[in-house]
N, C-alpha and C. Protein backbone atom coordinates (compact mmCIF):
# COMPACT_ATOMS: atom_id res chain seq x y z
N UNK A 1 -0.04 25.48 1.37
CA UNK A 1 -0.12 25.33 2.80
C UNK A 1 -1.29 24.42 3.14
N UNK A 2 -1.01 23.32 4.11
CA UNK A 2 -2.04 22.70 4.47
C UNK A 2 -3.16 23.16 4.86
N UNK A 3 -4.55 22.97 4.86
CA UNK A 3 -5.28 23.32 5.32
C UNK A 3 -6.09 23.26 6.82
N UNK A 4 -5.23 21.63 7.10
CA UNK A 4 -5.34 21.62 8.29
C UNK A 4 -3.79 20.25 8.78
N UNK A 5 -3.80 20.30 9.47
CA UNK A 5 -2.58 19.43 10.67
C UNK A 5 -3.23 19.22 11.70
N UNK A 6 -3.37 17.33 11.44
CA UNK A 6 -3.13 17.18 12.66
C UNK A 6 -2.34 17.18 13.95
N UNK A 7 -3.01 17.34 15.08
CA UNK A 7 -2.39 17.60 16.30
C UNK A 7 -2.67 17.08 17.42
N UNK A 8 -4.05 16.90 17.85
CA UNK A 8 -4.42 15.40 19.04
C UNK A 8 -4.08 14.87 19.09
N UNK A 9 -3.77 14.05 19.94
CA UNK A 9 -3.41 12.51 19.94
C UNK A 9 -4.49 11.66 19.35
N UNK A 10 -5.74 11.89 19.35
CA UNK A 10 -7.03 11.15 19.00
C UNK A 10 -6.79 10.82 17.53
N UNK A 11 -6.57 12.30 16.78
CA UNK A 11 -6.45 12.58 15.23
C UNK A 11 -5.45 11.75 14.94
N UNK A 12 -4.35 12.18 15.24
CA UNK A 12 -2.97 11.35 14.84
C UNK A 12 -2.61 9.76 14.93
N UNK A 13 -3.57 9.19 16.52
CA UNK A 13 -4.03 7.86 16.60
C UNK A 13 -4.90 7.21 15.01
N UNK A 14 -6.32 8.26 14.59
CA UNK A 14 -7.13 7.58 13.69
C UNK A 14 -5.98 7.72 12.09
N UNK A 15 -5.27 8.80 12.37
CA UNK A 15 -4.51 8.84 10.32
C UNK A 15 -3.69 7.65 10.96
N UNK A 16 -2.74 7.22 11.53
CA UNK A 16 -2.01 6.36 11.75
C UNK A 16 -3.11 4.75 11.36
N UNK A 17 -4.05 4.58 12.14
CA UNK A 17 -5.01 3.53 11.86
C UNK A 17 -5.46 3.32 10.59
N UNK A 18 -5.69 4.87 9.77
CA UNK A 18 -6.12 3.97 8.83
C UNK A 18 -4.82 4.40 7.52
N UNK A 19 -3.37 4.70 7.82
CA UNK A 19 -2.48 4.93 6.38
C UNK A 19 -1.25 3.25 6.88
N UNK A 20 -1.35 3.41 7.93
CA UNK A 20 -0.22 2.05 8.62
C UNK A 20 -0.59 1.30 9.16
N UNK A 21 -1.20 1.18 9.93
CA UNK A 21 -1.66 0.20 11.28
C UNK A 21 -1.86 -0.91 10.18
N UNK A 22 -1.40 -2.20 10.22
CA UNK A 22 -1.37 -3.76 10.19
C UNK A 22 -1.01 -3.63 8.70
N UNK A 23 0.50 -2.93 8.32
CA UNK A 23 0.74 -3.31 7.20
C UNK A 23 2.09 -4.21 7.35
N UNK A 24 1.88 -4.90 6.21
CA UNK A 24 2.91 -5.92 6.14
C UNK A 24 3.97 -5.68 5.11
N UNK A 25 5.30 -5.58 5.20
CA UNK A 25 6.20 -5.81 3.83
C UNK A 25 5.67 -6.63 2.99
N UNK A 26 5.88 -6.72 1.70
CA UNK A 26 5.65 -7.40 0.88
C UNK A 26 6.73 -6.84 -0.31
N UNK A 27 7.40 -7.83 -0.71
CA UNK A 27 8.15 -7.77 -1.99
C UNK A 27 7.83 -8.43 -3.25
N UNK A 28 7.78 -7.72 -4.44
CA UNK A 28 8.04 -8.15 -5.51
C UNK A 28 8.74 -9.35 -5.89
N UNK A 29 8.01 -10.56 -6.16
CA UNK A 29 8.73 -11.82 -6.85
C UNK A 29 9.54 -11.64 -7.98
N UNK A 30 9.25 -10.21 -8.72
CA UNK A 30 9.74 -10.01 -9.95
C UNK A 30 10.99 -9.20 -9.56
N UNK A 31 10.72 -7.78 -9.28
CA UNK A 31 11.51 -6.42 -9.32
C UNK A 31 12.06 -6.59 -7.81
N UNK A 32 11.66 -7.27 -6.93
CA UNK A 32 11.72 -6.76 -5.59
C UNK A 32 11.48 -6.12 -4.70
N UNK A 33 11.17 -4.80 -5.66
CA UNK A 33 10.37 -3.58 -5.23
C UNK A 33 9.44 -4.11 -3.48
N UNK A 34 9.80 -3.56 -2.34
CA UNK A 34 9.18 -3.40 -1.56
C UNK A 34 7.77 -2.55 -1.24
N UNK A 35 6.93 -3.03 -0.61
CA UNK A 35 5.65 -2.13 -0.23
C UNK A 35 4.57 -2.52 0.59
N UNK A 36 4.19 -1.61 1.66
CA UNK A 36 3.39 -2.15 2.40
C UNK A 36 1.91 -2.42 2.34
N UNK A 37 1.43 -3.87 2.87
CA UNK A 37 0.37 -4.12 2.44
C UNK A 37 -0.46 -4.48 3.30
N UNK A 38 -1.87 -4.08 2.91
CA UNK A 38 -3.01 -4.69 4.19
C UNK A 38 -4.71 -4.97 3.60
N UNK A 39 -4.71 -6.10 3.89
CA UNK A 39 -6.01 -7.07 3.24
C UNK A 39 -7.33 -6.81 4.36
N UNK A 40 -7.76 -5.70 4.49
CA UNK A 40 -9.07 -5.72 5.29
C UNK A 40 -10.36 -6.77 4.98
N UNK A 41 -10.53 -7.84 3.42
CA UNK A 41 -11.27 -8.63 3.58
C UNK A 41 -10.07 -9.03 1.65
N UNK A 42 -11.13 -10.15 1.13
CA UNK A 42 -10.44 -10.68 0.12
C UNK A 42 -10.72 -9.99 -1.19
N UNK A 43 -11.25 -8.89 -1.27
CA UNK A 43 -11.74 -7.79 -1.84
C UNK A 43 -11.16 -6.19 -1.93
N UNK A 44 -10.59 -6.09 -0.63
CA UNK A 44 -9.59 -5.02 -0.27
C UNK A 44 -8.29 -5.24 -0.19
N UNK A 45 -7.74 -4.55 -0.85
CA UNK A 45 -6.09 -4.44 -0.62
C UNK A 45 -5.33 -3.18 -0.61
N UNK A 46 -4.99 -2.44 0.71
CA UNK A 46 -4.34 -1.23 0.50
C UNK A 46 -2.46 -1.58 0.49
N UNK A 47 -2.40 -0.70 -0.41
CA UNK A 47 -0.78 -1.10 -0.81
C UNK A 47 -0.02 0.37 -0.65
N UNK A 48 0.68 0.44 0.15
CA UNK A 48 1.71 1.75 0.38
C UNK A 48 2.75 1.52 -0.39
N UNK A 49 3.07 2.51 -1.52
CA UNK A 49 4.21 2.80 -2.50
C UNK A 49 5.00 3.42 -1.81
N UNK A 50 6.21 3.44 -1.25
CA UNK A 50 7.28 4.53 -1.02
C UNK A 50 7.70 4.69 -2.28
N UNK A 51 8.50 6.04 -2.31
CA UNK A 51 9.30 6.48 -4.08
C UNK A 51 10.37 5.71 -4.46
N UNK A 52 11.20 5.13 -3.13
CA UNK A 52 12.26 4.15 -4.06
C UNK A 52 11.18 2.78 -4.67
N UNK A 53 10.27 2.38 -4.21
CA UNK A 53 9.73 1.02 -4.68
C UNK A 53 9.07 1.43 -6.20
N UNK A 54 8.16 2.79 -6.30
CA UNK A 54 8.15 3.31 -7.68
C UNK A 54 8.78 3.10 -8.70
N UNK A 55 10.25 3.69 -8.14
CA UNK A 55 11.22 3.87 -8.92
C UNK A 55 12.05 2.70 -9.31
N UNK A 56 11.84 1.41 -8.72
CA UNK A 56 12.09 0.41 -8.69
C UNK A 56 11.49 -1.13 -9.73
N UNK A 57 9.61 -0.61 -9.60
CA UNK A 57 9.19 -1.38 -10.62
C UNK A 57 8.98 -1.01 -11.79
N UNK A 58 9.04 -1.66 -12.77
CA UNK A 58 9.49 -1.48 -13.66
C UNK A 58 8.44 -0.94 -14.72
N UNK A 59 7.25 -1.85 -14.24
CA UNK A 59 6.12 -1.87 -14.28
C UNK A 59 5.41 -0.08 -14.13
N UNK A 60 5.78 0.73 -13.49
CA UNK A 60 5.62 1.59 -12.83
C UNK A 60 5.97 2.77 -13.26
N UNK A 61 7.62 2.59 -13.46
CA UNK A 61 8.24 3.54 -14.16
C UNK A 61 8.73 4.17 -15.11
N UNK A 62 7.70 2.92 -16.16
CA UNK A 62 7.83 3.27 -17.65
C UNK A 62 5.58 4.01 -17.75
N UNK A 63 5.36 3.94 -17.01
CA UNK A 63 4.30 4.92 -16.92
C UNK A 63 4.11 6.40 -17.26
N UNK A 64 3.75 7.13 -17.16
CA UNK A 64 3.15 8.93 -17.54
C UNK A 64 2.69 8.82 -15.89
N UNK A 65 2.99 9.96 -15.55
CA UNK A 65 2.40 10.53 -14.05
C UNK A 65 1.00 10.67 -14.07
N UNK A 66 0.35 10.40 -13.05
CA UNK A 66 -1.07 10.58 -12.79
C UNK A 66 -1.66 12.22 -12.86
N UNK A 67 -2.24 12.38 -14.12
CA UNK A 67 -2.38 13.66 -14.52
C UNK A 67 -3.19 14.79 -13.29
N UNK A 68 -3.73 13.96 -12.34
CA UNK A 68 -4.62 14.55 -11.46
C UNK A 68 -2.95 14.58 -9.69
N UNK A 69 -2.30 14.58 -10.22
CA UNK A 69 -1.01 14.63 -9.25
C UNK A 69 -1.47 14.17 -7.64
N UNK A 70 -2.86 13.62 -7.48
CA UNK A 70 -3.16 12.74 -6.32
C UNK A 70 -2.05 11.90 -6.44
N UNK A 71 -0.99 11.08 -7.39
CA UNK A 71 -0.07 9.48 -7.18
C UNK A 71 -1.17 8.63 -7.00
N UNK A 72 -2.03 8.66 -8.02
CA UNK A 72 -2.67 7.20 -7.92
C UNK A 72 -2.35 6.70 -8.76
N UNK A 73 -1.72 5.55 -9.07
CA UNK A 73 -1.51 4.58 -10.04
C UNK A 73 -2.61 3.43 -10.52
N UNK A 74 -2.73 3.01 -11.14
CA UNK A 74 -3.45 1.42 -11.55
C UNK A 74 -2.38 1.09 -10.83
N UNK A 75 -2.33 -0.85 -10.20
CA UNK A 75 -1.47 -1.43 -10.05
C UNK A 75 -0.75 -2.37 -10.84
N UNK A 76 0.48 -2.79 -10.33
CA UNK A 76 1.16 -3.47 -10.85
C UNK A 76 0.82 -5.02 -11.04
N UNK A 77 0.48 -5.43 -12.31
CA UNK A 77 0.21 -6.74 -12.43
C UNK A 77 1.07 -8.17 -11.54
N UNK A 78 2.20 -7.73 -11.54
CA UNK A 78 3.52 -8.67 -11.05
C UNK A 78 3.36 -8.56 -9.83
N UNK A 79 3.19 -7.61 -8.79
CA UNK A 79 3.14 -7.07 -7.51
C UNK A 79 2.21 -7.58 -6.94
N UNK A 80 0.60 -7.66 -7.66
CA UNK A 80 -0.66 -8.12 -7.58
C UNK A 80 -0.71 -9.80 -7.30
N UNK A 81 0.23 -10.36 -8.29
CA UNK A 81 0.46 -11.49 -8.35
C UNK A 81 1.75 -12.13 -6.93
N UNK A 82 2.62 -11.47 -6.29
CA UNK A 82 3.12 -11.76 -5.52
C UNK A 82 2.48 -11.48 -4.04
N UNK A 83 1.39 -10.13 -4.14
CA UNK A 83 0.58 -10.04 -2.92
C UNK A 83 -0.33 -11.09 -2.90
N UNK A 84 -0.95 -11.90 -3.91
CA UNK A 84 -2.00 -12.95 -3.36
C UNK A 84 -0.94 -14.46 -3.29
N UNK A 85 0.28 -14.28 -3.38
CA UNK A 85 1.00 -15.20 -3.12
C UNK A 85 1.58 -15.24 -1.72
N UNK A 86 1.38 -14.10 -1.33
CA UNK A 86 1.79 -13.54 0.18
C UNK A 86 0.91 -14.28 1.25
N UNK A 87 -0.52 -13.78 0.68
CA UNK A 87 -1.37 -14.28 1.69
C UNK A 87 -1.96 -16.04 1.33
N UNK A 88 -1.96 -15.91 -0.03
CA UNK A 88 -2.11 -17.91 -0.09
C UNK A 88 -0.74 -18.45 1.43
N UNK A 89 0.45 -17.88 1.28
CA UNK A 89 1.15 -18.37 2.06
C UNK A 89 1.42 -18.20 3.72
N UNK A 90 0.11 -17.37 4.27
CA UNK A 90 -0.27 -16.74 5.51
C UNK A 90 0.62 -15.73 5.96
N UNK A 91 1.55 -14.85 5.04
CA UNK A 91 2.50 -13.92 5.40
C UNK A 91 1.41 -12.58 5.43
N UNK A 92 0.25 -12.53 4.79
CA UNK A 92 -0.31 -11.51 4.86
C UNK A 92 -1.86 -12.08 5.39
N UNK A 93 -1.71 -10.86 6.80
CA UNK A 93 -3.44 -11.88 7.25
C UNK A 93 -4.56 -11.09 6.56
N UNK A 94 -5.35 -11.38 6.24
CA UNK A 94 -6.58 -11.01 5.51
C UNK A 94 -7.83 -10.72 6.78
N UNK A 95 -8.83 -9.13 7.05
CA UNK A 95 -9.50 -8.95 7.66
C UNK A 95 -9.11 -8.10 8.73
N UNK A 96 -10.03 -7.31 8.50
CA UNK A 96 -10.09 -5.84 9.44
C UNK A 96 -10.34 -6.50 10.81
N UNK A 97 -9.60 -5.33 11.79
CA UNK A 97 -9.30 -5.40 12.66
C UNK A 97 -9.46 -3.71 13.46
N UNK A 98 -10.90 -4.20 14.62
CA UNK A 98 -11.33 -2.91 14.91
C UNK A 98 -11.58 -1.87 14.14
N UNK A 99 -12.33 -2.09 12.88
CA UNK A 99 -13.04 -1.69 11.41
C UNK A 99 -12.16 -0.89 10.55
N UNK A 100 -10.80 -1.34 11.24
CA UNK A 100 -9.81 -0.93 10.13
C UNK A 100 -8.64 -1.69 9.62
């Protein structure tokens, strides 16, 4: 059971800001695998996995589960390589926005 839920509008405004707010699709040049992405400077990159895109790279799913069951992965080399191809090509803007 959770320990807590949010319920404000305030709360639910800031998790929204900082798990979605200014993410971009981005697909795999390789697998296709979809996932959302957001470049707060050229140093940061948060990348949202949904389970079909997991299940999708290939990269990914010949892995062992993250023994600490947080789903943190290392990333995908191929994926890595199509996200800085994203933003070389201005599909992904780079830099926080209202410090998130």
């Amino acid at each position: 059971m959770a320990s807590f839920v949010p319920t404000s509008p305030e709360t639910l405004e800031d998790r929204r800001l900082y798990t979605t707010a200014r993410l971009t699709t981005v697909a795999c040049l390789d697998c296709l695998a979809r996932v959302g992405v957001k470049k707060n400077s050229d140093h940061h990159t948060s990348i949202q996995w949904s389970a079909g895109a997991r299940e999708q790279c290939p990269e990914l799913s010949r892995r062992a589960p993250d023994p600490s069951g947080r789903g943190l992965q290392q990333g995908c080399s191929r994926l890595a390589a199509s996200i800085e191809a994203a933003v070389r090509d201005g599909a992904v803007p780079v830099g926080a926005e209202d410090g998130y």
